[in-house]
PDB file of N, CA and C in Angstrom:
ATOM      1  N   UNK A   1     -21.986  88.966  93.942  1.00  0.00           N
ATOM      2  CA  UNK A   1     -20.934  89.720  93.324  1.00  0.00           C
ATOM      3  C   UNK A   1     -21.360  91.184  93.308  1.00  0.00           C
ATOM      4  N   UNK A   2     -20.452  91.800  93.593  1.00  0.00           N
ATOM      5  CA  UNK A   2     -20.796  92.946  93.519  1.00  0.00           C
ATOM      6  C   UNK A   2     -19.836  94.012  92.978  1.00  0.00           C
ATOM      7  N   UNK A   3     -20.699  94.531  91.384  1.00  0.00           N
ATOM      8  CA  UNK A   3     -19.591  95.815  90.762  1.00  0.00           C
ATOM      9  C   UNK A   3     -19.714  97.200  91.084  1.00  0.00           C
ATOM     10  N   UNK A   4     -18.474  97.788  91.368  1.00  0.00           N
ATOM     11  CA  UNK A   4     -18.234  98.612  91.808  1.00  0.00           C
ATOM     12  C   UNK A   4     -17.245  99.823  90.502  1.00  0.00           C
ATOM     13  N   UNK A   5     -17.429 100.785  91.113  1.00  0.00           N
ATOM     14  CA  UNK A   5     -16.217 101.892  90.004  1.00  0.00           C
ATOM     15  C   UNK A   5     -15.771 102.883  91.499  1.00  0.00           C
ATOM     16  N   UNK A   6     -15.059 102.750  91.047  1.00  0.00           N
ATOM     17  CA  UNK A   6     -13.412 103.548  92.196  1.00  0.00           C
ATOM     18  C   UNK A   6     -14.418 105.188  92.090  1.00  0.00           C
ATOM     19  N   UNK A   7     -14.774 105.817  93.296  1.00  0.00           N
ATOM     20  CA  UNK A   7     -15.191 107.188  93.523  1.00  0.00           C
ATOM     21  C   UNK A   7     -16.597 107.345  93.257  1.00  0.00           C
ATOM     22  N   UNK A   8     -17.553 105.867  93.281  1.00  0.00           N
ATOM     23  CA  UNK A   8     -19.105 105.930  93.637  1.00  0.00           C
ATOM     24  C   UNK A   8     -19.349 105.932  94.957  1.00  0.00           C
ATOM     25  N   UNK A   9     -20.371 107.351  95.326  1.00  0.00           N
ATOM     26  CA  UNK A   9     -20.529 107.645  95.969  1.00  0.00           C
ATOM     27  C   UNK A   9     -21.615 106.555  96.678  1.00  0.00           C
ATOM     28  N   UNK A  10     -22.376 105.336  96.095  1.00  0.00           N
ATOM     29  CA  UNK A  10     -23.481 104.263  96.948  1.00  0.00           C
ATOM     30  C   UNK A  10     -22.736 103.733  97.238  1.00  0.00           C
ATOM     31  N   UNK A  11     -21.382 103.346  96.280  1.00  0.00           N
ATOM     32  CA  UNK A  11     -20.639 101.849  96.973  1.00  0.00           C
ATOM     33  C   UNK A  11     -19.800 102.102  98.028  1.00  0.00           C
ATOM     34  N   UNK A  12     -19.504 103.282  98.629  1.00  0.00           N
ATOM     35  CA  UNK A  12     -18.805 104.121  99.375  1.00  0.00           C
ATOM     36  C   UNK A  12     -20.023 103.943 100.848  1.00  0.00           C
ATOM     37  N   UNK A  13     -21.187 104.146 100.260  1.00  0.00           N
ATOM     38  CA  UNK A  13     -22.293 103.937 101.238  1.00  0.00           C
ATOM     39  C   UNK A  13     -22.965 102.598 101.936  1.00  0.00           C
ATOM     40  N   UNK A  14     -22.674 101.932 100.619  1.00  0.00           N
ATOM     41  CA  UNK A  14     -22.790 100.535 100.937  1.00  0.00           C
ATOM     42  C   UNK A  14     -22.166  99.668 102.012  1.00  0.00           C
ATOM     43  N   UNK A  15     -21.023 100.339 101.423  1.00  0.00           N
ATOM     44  CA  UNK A  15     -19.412  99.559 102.111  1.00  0.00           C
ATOM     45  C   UNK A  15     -19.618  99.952 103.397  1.00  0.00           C
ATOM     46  N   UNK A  16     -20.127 101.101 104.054  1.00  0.00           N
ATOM     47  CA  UNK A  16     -20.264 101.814 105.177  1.00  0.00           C
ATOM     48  C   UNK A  16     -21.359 101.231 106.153  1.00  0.00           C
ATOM     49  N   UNK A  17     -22.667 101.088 105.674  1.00  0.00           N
ATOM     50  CA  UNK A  17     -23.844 100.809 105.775  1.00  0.00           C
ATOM     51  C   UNK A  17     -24.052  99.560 106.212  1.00  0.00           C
ATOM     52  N   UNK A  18     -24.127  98.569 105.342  1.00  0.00           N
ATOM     53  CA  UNK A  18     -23.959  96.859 105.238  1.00  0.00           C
ATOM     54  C   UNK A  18     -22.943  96.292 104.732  1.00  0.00           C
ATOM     55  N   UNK A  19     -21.615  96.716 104.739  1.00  0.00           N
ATOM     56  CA  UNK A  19     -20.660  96.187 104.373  1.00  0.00           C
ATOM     57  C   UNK A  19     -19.827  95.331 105.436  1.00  0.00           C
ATOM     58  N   UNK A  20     -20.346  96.679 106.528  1.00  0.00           N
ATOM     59  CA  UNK A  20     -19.401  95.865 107.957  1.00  0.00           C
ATOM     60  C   UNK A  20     -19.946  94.416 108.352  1.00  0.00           C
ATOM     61  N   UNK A  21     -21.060  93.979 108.186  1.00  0.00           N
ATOM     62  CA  UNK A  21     -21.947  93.214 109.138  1.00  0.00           C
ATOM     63  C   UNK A  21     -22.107  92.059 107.310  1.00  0.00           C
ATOM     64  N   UNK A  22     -22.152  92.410 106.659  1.00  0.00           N
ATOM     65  CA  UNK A  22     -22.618  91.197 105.210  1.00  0.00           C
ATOM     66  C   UNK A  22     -22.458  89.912 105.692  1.00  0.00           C
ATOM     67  N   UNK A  23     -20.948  89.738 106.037  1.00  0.00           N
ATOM     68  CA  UNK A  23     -20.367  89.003 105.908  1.00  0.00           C
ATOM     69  C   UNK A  23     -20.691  87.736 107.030  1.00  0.00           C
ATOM     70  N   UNK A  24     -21.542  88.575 108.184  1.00  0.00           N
ATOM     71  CA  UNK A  24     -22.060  87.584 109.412  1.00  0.00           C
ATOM     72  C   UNK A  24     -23.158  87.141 109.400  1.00  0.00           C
ATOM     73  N   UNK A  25     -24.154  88.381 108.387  1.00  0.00           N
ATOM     74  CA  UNK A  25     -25.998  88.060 108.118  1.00  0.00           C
ATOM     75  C   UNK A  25     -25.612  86.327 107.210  1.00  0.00           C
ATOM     76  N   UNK A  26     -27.028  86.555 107.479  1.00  0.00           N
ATOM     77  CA  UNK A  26     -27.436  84.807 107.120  1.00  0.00           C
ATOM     78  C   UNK A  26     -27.828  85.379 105.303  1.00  0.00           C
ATOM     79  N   UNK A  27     -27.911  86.270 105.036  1.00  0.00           N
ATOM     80  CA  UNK A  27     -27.649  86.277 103.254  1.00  0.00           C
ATOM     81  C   UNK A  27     -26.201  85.818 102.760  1.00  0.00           C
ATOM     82  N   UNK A  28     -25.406  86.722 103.519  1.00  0.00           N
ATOM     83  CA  UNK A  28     -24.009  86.829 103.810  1.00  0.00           C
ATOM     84  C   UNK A  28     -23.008  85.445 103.672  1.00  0.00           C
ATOM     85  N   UNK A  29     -23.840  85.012 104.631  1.00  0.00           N
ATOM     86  CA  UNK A  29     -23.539  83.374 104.765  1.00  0.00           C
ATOM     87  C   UNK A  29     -23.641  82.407 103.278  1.00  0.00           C
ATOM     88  N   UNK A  30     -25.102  83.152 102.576  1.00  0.00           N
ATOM     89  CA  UNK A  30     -25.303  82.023 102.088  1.00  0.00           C
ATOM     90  C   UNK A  30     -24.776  82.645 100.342  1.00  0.00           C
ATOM     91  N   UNK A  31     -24.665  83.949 100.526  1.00  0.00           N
ATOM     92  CA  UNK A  31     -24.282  84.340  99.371  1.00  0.00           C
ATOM     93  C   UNK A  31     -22.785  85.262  99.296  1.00  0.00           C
ATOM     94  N   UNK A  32     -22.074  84.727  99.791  1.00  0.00           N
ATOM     95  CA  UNK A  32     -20.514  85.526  99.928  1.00  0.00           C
ATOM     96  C   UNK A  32     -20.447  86.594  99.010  1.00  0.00           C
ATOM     97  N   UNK A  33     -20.051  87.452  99.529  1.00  0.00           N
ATOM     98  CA  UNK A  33     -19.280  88.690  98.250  1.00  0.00           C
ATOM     99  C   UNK A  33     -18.196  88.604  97.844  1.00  0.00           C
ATOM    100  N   UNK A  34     -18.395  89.174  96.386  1.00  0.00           N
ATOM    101  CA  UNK A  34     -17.046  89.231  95.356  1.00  0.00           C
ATOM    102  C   UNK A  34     -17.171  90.353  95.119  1.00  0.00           C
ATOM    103  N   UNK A  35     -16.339  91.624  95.204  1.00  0.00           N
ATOM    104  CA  UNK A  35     -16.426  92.618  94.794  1.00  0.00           C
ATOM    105  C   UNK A  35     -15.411  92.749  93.575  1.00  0.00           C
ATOM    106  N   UNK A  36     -16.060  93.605  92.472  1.00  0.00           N
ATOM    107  CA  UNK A  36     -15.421  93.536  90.670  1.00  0.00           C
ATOM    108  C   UNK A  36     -15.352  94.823  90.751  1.00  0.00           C
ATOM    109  N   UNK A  37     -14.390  95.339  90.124  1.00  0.00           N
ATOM    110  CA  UNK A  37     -14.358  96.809  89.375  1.00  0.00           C
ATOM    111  C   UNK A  37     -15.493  96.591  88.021  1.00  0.00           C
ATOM    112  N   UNK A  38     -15.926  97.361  87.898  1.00  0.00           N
ATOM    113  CA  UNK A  38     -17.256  97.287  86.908  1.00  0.00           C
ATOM    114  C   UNK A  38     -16.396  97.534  85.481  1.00  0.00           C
ATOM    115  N   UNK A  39     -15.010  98.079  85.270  1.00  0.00           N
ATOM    116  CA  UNK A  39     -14.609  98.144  83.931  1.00  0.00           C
ATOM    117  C   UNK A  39     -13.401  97.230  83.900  1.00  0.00           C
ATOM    118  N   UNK A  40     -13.756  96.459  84.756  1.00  0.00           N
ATOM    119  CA  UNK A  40     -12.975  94.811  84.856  1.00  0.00           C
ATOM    120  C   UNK A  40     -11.485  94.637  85.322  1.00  0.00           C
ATOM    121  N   UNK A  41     -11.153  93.357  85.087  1.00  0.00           N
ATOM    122  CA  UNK A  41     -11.368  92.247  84.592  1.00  0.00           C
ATOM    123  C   UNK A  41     -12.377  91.841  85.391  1.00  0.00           C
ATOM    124  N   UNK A  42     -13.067  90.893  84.805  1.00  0.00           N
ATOM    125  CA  UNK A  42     -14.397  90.155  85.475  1.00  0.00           C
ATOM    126  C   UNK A  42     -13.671  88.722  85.941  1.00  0.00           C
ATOM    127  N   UNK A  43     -13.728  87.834  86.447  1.00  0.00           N
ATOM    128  CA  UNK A  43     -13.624  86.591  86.955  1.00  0.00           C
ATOM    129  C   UNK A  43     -13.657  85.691  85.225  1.00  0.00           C
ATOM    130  N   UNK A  44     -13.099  84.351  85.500  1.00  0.00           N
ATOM    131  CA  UNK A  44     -13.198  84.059  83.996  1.00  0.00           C
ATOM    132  C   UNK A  44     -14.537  83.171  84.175  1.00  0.00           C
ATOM    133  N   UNK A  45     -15.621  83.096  83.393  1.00  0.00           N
ATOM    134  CA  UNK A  45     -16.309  81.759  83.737  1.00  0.00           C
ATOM    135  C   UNK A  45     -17.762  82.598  83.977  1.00  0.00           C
ATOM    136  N   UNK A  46     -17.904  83.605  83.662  1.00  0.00           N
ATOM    137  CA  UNK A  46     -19.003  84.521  84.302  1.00  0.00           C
ATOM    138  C   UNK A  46     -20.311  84.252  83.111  1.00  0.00           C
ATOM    139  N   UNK A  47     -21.622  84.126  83.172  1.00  0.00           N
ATOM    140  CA  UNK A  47     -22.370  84.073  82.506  1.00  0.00           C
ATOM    141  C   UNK A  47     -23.340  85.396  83.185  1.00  0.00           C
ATOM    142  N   UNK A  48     -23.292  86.583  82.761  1.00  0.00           N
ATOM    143  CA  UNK A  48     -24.235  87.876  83.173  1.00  0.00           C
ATOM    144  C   UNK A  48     -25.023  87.628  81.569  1.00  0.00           C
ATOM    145  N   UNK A  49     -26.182  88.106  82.303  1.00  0.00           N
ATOM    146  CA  UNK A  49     -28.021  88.625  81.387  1.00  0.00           C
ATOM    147  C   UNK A  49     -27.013  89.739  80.848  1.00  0.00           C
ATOM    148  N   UNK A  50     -26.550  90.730  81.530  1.00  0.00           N
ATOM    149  CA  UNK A  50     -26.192  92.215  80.917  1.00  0.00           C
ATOM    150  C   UNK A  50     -24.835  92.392  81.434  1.00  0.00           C
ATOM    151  N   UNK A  51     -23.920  93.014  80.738  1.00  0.00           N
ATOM    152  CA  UNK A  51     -23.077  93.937  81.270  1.00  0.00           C
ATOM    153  C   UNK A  51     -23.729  95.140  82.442  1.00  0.00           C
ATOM    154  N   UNK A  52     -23.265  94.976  83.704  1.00  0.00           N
ATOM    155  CA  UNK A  52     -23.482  96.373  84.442  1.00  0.00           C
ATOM    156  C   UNK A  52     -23.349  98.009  84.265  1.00  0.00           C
ATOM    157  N   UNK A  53     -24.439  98.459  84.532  1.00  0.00           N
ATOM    158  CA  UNK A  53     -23.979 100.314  83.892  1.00  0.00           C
ATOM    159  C   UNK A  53     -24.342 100.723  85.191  1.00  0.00           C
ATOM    160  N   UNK A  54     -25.118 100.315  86.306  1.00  0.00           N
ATOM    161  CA  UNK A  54     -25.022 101.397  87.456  1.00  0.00           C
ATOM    162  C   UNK A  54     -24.437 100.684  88.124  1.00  0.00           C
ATOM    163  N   UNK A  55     -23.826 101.353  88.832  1.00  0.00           N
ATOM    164  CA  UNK A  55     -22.745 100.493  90.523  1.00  0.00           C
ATOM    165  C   UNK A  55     -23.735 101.749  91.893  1.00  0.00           C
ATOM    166  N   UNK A  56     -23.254 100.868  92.633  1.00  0.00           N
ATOM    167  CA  UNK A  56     -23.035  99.247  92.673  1.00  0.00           C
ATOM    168  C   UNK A  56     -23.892  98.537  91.771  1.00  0.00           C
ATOM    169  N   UNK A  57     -23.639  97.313  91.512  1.00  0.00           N
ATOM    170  CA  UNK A  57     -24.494  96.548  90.829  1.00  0.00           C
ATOM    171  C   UNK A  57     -24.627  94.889  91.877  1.00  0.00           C
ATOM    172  N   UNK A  58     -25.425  94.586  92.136  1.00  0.00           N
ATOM    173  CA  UNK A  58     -25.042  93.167  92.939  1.00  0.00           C
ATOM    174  C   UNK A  58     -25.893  91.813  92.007  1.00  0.00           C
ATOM    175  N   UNK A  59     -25.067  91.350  91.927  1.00  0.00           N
ATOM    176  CA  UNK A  59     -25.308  89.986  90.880  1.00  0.00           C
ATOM    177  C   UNK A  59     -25.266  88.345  91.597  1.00  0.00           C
ATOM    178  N   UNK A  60     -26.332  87.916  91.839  1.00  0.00           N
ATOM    179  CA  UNK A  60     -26.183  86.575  92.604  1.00  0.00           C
ATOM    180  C   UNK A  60     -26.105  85.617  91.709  1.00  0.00           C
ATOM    181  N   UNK A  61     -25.090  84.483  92.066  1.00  0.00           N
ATOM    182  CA  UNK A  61     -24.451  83.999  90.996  1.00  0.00           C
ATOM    183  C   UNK A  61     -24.674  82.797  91.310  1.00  0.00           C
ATOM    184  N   UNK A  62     -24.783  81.504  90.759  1.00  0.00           N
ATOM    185  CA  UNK A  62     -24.507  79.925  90.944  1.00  0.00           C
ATOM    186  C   UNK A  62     -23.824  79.702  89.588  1.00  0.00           C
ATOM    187  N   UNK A  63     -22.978  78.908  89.904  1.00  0.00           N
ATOM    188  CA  UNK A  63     -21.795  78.088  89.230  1.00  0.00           C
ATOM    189  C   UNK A  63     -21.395  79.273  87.633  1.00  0.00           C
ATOM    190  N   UNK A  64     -21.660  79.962  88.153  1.00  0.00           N
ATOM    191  CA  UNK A  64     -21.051  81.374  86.883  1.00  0.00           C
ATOM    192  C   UNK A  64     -22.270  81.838  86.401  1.00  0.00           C
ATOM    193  N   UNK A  65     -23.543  81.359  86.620  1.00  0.00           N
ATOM    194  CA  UNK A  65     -24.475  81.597  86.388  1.00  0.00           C
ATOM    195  C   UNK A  65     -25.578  82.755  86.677  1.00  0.00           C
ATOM    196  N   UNK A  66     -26.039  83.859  86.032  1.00  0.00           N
ATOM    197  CA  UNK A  66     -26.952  85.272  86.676  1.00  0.00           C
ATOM    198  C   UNK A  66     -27.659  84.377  87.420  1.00  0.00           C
ATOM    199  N   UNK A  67     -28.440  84.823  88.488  1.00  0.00           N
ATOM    200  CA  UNK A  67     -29.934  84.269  88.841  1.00  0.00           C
ATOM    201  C   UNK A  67     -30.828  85.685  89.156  1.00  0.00           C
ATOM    202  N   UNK A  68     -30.016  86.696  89.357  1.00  0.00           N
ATOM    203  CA  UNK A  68     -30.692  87.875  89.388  1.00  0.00           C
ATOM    204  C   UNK A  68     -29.831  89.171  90.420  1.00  0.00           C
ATOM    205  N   UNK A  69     -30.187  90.278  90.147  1.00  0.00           N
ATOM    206  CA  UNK A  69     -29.627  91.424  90.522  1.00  0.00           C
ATOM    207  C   UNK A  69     -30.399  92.538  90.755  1.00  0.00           C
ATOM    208  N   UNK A  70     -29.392  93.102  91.999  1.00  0.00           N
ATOM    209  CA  UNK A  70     -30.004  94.527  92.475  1.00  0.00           C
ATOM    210  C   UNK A  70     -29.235  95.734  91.667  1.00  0.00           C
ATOM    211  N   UNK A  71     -29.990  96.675  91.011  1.00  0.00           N
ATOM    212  CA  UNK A  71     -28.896  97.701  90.619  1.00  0.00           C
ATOM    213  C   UNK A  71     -28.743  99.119  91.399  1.00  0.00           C
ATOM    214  N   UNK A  72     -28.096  99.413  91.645  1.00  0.00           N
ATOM    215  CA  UNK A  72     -27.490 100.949  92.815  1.00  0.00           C
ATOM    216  C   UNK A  72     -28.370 100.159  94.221  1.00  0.00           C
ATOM    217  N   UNK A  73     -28.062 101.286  94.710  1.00  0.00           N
ATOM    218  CA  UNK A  73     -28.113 101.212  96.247  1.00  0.00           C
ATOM    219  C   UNK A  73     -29.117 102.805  96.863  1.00  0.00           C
ATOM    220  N   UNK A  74     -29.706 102.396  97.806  1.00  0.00           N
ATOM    221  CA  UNK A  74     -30.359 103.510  98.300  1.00  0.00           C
ATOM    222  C   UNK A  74     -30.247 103.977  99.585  1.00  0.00           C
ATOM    223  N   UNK A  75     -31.024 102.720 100.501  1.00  0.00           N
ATOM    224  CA  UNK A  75     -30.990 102.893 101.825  1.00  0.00           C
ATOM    225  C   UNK A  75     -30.553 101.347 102.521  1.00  0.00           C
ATOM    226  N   UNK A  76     -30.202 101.327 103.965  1.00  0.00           N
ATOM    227  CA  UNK A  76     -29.968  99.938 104.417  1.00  0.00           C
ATOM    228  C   UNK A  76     -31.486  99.069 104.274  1.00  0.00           C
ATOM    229  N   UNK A  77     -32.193 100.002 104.608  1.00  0.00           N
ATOM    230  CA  UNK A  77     -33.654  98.844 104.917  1.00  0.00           C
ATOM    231  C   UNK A  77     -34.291  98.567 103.817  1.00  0.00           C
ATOM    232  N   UNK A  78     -33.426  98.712 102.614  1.00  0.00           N
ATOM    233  CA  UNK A  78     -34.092  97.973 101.041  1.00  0.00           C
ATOM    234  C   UNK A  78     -33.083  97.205 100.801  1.00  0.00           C
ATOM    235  N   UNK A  79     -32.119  97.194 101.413  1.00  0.00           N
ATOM    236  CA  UNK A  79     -31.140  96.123 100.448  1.00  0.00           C
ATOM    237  C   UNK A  79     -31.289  94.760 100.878  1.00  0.00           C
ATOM    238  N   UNK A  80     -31.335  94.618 101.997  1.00  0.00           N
ATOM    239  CA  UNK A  80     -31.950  93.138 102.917  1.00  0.00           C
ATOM    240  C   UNK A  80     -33.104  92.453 102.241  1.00  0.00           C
ATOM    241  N   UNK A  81     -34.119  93.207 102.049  1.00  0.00           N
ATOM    242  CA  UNK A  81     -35.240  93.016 101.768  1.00  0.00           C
ATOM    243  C   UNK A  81     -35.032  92.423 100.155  1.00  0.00           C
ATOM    244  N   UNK A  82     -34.657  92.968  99.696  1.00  0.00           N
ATOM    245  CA  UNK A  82     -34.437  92.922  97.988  1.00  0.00           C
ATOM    246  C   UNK A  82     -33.257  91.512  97.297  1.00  0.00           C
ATOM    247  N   UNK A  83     -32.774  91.674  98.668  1.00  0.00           N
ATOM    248  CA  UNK A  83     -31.655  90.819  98.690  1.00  0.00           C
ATOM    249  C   UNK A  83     -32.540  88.609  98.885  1.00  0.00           C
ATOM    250  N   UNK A  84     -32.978  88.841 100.191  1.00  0.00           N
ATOM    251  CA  UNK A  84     -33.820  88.139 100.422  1.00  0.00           C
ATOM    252  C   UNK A  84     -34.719  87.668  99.005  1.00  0.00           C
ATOM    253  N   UNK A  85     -35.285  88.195  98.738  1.00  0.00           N
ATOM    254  CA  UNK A  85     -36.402  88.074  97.321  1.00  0.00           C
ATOM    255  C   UNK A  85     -35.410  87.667  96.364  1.00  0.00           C
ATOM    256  N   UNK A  86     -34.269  87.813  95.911  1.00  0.00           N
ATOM    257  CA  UNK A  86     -33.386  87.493  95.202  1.00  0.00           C
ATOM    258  C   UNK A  86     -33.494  85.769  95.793  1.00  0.00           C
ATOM    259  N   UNK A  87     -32.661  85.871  96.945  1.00  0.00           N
ATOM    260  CA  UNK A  87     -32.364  84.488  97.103  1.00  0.00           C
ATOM    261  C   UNK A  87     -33.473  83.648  97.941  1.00  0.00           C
ATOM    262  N   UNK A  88     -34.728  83.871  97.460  1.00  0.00           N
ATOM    263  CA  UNK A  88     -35.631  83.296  97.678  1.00  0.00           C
ATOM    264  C   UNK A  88     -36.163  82.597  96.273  1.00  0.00           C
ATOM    265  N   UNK A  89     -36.254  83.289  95.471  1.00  0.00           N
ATOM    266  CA  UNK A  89     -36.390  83.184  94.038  1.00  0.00           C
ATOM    267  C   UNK A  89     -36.061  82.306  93.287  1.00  0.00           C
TER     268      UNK A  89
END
């Protein structure tokens, strides 16, 4: 899942960066995206550790459940990496 706010300049980068291709990588595969406006509505059924304060925010989820998250965005060759360790975890 991933929260977003309308005129952030990472998720703008994101979307640009690894947004085109997410959806074919083998994370991609195994962890689909949901993209949320960060000042909601949220999905009903959601169990988050925290409310999000930086966006992007990316939240890997099982059955409504946190299992863990990346917060903002930097470069392409950390988000893979970080991403991975998430869903290795």
């Amino acid at each position: 899942m991933m929260f977003e706010r309308k005129g952030c300049l990472y998720c703008l980068a994101w979307k640009r960066q690894i947004g085109p291709g997410y959806a074919e990588s083998a994370a991609g595969r195994v962890a689909p995206l949901v993209v949320v406006d960060m000042d909601g509505p949220y999905p009903d059924g959601l169990a988050l550790a925290r409310r999000p304060v930086v966006t992007p925010t990316f939240v890997l989820m099982r059955n409504g459940m946190e299992l863990g998250r990346i917060e903002g965005y930097s470069r392409p060759d950390a988000f893979y990496p970080a991403l991975e360790t998430l869903l290795a975890g």
